[in-house]
N, C-alpha and C. Protein backbone atom coordinates (compact mmCIF):
# COMPACT_ATOMS: atom_id res chain seq x y z
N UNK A 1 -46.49 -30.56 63.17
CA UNK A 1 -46.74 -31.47 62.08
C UNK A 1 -45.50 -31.54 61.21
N UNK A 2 -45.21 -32.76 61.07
CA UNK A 2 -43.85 -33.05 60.19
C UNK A 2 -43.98 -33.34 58.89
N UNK A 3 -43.45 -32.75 58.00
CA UNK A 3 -43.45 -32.70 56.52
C UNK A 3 -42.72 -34.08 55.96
N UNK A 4 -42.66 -34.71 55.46
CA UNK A 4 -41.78 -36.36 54.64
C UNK A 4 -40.89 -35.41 53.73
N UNK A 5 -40.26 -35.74 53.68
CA UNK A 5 -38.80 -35.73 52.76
C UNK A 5 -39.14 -36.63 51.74
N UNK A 6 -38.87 -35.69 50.43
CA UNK A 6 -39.32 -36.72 49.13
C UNK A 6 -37.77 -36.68 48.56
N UNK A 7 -37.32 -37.84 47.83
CA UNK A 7 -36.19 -38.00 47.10
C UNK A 7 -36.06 -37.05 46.29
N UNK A 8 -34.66 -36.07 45.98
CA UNK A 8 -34.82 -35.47 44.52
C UNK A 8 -35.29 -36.32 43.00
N UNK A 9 -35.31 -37.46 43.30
CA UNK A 9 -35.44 -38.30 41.83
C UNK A 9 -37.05 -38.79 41.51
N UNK A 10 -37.48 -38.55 42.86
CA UNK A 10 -39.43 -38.73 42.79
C UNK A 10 -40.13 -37.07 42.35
N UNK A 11 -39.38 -36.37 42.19
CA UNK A 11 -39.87 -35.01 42.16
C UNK A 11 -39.59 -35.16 40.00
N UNK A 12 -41.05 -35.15 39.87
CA UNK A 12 -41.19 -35.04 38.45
C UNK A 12 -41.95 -33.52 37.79
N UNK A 13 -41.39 -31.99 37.51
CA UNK A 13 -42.30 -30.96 37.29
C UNK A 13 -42.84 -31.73 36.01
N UNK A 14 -44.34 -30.73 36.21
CA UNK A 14 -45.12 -31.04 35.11
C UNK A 14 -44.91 -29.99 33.47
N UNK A 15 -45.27 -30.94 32.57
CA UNK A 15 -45.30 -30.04 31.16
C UNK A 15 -46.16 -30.73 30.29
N UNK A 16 -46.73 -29.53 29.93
CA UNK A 16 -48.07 -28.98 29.57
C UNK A 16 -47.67 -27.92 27.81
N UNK A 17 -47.20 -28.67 26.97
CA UNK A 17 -47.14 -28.00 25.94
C UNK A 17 -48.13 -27.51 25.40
N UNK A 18 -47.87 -26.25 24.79
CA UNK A 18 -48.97 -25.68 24.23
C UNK A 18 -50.01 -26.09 22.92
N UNK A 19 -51.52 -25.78 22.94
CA UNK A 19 -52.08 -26.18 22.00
C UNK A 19 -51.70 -26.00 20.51
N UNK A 20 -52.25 -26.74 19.55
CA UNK A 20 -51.54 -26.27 18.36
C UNK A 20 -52.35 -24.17 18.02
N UNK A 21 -53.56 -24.10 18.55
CA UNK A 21 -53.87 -22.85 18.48
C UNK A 21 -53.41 -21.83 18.93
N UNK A 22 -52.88 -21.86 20.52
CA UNK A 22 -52.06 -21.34 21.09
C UNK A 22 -50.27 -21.13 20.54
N UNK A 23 -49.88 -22.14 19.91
CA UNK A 23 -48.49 -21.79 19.23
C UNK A 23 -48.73 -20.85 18.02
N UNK A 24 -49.95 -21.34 17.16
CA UNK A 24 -49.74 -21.04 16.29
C UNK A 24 -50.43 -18.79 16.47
N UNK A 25 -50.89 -18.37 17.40
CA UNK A 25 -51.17 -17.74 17.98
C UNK A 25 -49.96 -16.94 18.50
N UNK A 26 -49.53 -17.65 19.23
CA UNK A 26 -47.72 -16.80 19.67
C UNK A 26 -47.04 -16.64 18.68
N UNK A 27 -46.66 -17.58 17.39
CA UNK A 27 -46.16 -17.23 16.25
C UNK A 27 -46.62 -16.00 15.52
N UNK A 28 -47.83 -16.22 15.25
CA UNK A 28 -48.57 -14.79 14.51
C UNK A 28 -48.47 -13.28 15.29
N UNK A 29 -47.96 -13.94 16.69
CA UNK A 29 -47.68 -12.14 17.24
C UNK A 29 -46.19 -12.15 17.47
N UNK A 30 -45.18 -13.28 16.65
CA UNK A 30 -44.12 -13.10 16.78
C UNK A 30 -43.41 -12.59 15.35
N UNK A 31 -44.38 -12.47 14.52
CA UNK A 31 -43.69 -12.32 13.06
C UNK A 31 -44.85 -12.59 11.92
N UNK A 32 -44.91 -11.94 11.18
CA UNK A 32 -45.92 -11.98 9.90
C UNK A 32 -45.82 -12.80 8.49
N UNK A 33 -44.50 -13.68 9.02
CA UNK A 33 -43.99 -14.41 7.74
C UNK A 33 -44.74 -15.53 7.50
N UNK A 34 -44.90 -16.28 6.63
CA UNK A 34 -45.58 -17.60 7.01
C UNK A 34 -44.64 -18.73 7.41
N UNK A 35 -43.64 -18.58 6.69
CA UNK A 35 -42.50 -19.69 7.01
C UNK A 35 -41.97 -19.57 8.03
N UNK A 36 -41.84 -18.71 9.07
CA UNK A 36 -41.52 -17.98 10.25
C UNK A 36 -42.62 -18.31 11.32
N UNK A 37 -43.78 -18.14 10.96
CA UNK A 37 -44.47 -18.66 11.98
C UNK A 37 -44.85 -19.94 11.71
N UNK A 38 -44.71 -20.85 10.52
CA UNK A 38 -44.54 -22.17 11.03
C UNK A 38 -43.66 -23.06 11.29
N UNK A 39 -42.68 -22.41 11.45
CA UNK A 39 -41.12 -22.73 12.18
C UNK A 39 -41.17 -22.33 14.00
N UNK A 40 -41.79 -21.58 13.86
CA UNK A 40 -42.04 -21.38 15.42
C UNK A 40 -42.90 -22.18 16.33
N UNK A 41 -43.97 -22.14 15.39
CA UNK A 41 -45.04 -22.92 15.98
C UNK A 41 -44.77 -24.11 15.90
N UNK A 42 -44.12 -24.92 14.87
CA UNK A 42 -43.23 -26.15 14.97
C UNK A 42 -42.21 -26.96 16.15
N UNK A 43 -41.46 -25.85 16.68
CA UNK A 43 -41.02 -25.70 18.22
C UNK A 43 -41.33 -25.70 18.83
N UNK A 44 -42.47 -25.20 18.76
CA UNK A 44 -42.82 -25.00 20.06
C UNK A 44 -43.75 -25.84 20.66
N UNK A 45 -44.38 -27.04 19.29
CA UNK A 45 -45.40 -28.04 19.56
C UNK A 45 -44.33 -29.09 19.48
N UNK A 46 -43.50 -29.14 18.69
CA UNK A 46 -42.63 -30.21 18.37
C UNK A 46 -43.82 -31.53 17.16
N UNK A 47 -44.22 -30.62 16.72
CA UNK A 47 -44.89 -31.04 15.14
C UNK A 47 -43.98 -30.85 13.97
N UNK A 48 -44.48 -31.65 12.98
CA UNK A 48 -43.83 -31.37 11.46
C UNK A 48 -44.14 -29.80 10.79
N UNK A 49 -43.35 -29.66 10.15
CA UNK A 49 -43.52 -28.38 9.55
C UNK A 49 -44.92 -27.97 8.92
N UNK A 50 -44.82 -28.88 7.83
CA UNK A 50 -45.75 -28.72 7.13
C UNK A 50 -47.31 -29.14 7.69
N UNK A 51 -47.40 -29.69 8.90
CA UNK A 51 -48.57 -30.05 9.33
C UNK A 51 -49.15 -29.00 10.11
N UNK A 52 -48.00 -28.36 10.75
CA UNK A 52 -48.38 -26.78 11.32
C UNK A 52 -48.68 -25.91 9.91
N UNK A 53 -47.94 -25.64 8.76
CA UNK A 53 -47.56 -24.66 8.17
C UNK A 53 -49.82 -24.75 7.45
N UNK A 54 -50.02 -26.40 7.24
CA UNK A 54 -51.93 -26.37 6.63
C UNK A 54 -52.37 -25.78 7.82
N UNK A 55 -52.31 -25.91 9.12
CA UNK A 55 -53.18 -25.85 10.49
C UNK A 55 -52.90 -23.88 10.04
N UNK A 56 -51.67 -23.39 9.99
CA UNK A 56 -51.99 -21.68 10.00
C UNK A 56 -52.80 -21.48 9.11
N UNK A 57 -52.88 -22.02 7.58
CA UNK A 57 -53.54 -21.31 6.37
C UNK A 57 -54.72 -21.06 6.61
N UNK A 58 -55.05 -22.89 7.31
CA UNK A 58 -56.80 -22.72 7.54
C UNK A 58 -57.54 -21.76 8.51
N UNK A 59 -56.19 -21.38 9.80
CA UNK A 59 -56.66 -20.89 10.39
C UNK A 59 -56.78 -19.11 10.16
N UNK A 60 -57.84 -18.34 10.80
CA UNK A 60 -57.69 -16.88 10.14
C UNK A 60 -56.66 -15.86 11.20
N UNK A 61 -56.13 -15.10 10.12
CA UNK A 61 -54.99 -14.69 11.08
C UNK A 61 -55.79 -13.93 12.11
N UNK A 62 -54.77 -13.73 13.35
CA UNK A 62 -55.27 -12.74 14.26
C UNK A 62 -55.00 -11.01 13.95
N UNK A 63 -55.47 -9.96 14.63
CA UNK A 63 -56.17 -8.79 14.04
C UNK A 63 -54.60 -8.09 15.03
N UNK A 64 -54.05 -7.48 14.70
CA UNK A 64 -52.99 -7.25 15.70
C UNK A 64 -54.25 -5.62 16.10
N UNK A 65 -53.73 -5.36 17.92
CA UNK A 65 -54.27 -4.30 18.45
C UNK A 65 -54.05 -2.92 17.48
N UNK A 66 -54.35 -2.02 17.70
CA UNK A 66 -53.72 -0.55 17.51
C UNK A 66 -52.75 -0.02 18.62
N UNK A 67 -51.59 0.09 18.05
CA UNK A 67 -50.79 0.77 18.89
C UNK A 67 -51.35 2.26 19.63
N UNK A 68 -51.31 2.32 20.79
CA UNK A 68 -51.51 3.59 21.32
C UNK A 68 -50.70 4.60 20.61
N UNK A 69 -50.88 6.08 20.92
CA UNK A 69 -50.41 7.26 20.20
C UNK A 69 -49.48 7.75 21.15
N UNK A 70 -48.52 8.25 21.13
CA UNK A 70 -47.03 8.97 22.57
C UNK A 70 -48.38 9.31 23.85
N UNK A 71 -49.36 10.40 23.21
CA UNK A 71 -49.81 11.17 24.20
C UNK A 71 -50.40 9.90 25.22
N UNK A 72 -51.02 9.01 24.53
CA UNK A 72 -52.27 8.07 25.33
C UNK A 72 -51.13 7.29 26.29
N UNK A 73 -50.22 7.08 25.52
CA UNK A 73 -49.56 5.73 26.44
C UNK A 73 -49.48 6.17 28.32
N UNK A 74 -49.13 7.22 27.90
CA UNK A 74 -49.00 7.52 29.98
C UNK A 74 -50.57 7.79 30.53
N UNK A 75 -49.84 6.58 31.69
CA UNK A 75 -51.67 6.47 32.37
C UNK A 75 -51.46 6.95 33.61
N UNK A 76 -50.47 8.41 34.23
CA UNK A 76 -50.28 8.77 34.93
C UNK A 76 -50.57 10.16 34.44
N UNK A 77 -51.40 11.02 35.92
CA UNK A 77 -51.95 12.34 35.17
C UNK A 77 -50.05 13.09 35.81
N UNK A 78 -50.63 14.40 34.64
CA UNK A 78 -48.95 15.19 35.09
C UNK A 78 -49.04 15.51 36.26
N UNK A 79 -48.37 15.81 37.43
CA UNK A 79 -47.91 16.40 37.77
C UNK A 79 -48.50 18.33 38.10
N UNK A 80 -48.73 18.61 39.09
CA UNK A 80 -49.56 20.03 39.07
C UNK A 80 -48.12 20.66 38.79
N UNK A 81 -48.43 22.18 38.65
CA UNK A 81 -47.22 22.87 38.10
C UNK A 81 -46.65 23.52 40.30
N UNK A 82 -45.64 23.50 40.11
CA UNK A 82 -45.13 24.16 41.76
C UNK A 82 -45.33 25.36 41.94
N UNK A 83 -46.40 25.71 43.25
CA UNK A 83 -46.88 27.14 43.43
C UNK A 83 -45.46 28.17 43.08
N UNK A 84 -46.28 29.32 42.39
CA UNK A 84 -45.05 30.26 42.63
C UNK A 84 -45.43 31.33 44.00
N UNK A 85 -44.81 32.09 43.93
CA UNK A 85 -44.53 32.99 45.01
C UNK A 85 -45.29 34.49 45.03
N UNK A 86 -46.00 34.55 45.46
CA UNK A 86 -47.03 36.03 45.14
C UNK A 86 -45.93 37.08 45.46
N UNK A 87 -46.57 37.87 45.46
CA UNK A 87 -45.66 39.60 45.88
C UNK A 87 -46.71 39.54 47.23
N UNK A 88 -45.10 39.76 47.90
CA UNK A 88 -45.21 39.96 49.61
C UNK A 88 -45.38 38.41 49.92
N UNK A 89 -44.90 37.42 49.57
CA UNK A 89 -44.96 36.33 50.10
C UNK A 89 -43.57 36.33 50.38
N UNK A 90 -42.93 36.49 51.99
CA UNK A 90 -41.57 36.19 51.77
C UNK A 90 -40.88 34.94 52.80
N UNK A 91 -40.50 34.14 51.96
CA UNK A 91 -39.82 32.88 52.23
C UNK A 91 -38.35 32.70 52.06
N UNK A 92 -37.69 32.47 53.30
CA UNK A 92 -36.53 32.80 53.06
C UNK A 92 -35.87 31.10 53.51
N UNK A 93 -34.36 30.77 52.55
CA UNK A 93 -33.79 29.92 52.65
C UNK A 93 -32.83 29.54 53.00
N UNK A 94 -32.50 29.05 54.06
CA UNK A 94 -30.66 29.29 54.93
C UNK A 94 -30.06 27.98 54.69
N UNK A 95 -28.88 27.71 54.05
CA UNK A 95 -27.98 26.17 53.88
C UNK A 95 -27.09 26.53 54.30
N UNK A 96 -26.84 25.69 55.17
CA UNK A 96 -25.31 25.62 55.98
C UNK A 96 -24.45 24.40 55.66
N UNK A 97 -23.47 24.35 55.46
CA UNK A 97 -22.50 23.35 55.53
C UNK A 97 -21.59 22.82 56.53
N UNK A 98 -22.04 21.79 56.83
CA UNK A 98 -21.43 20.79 58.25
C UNK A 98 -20.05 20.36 57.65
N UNK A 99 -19.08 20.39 58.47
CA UNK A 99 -17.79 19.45 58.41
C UNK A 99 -18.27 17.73 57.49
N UNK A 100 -17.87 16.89 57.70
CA UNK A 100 -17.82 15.75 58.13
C UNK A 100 -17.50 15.07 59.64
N UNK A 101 -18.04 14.56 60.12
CA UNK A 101 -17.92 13.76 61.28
C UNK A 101 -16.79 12.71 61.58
N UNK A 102 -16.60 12.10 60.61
CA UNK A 102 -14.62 11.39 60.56
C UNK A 102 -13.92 12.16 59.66
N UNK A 103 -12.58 12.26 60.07
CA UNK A 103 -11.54 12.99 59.27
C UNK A 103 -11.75 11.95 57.54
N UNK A 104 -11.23 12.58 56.80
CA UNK A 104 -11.22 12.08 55.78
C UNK A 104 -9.74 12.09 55.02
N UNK A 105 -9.20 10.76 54.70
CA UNK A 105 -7.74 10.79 54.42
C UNK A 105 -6.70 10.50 55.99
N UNK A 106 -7.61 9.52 56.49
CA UNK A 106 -6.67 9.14 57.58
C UNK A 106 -6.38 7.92 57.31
């Protein structure tokens, strides 16, 4: 089955700007200022300032999460500790050192 060849100039991606709730939403978790987040959210809708800056007042801010605490953040358990070695356990360890296989400095 043969696929058509489309022109590069018929190829239109789509955009889908964000709602005014949704900007004004990314703003409020980008900064706590008001003039700051309706400068953002302004960009990012490509609205007037001030028509974003009534849309935040009315709207109620969002609740930011609780940061986790050092201990909680790792969601990996430790690590067991490495057996040690009883009395009369004897394990012995031999390292040898090989040449190299090509000369080195030729």
């Amino acid at each position: 089955m043969k696929r058509s060849k489309l022109p590069a100039g018929d190829i239109r991606p789509r955009h889908y700007p964000p709602t005014l709730a949704e900007a004004i939403f990314a703003a409020q978790g980008l900064t706590g200022d008001l003039e700051g987040q309706a400068e953002i959210a302004s960009m990012l809708m490509g609205f007037p300032r001030d028509e974003v800056r009534q849309a935040i007042l009315s709207s109620p801010p969002q609740p930011m999460p609780p940061m986790p605490r050092m201990a909680e953040q790792s969601s990996f358990p430790r690590p067991a500790p490495a057996p040690r070695n009883k009395p009369g356990d004897d394990r012995r360890v031999s390292v040898e050192r090989r040449p190299p296989r090509f000369p080195i400095g030729s």
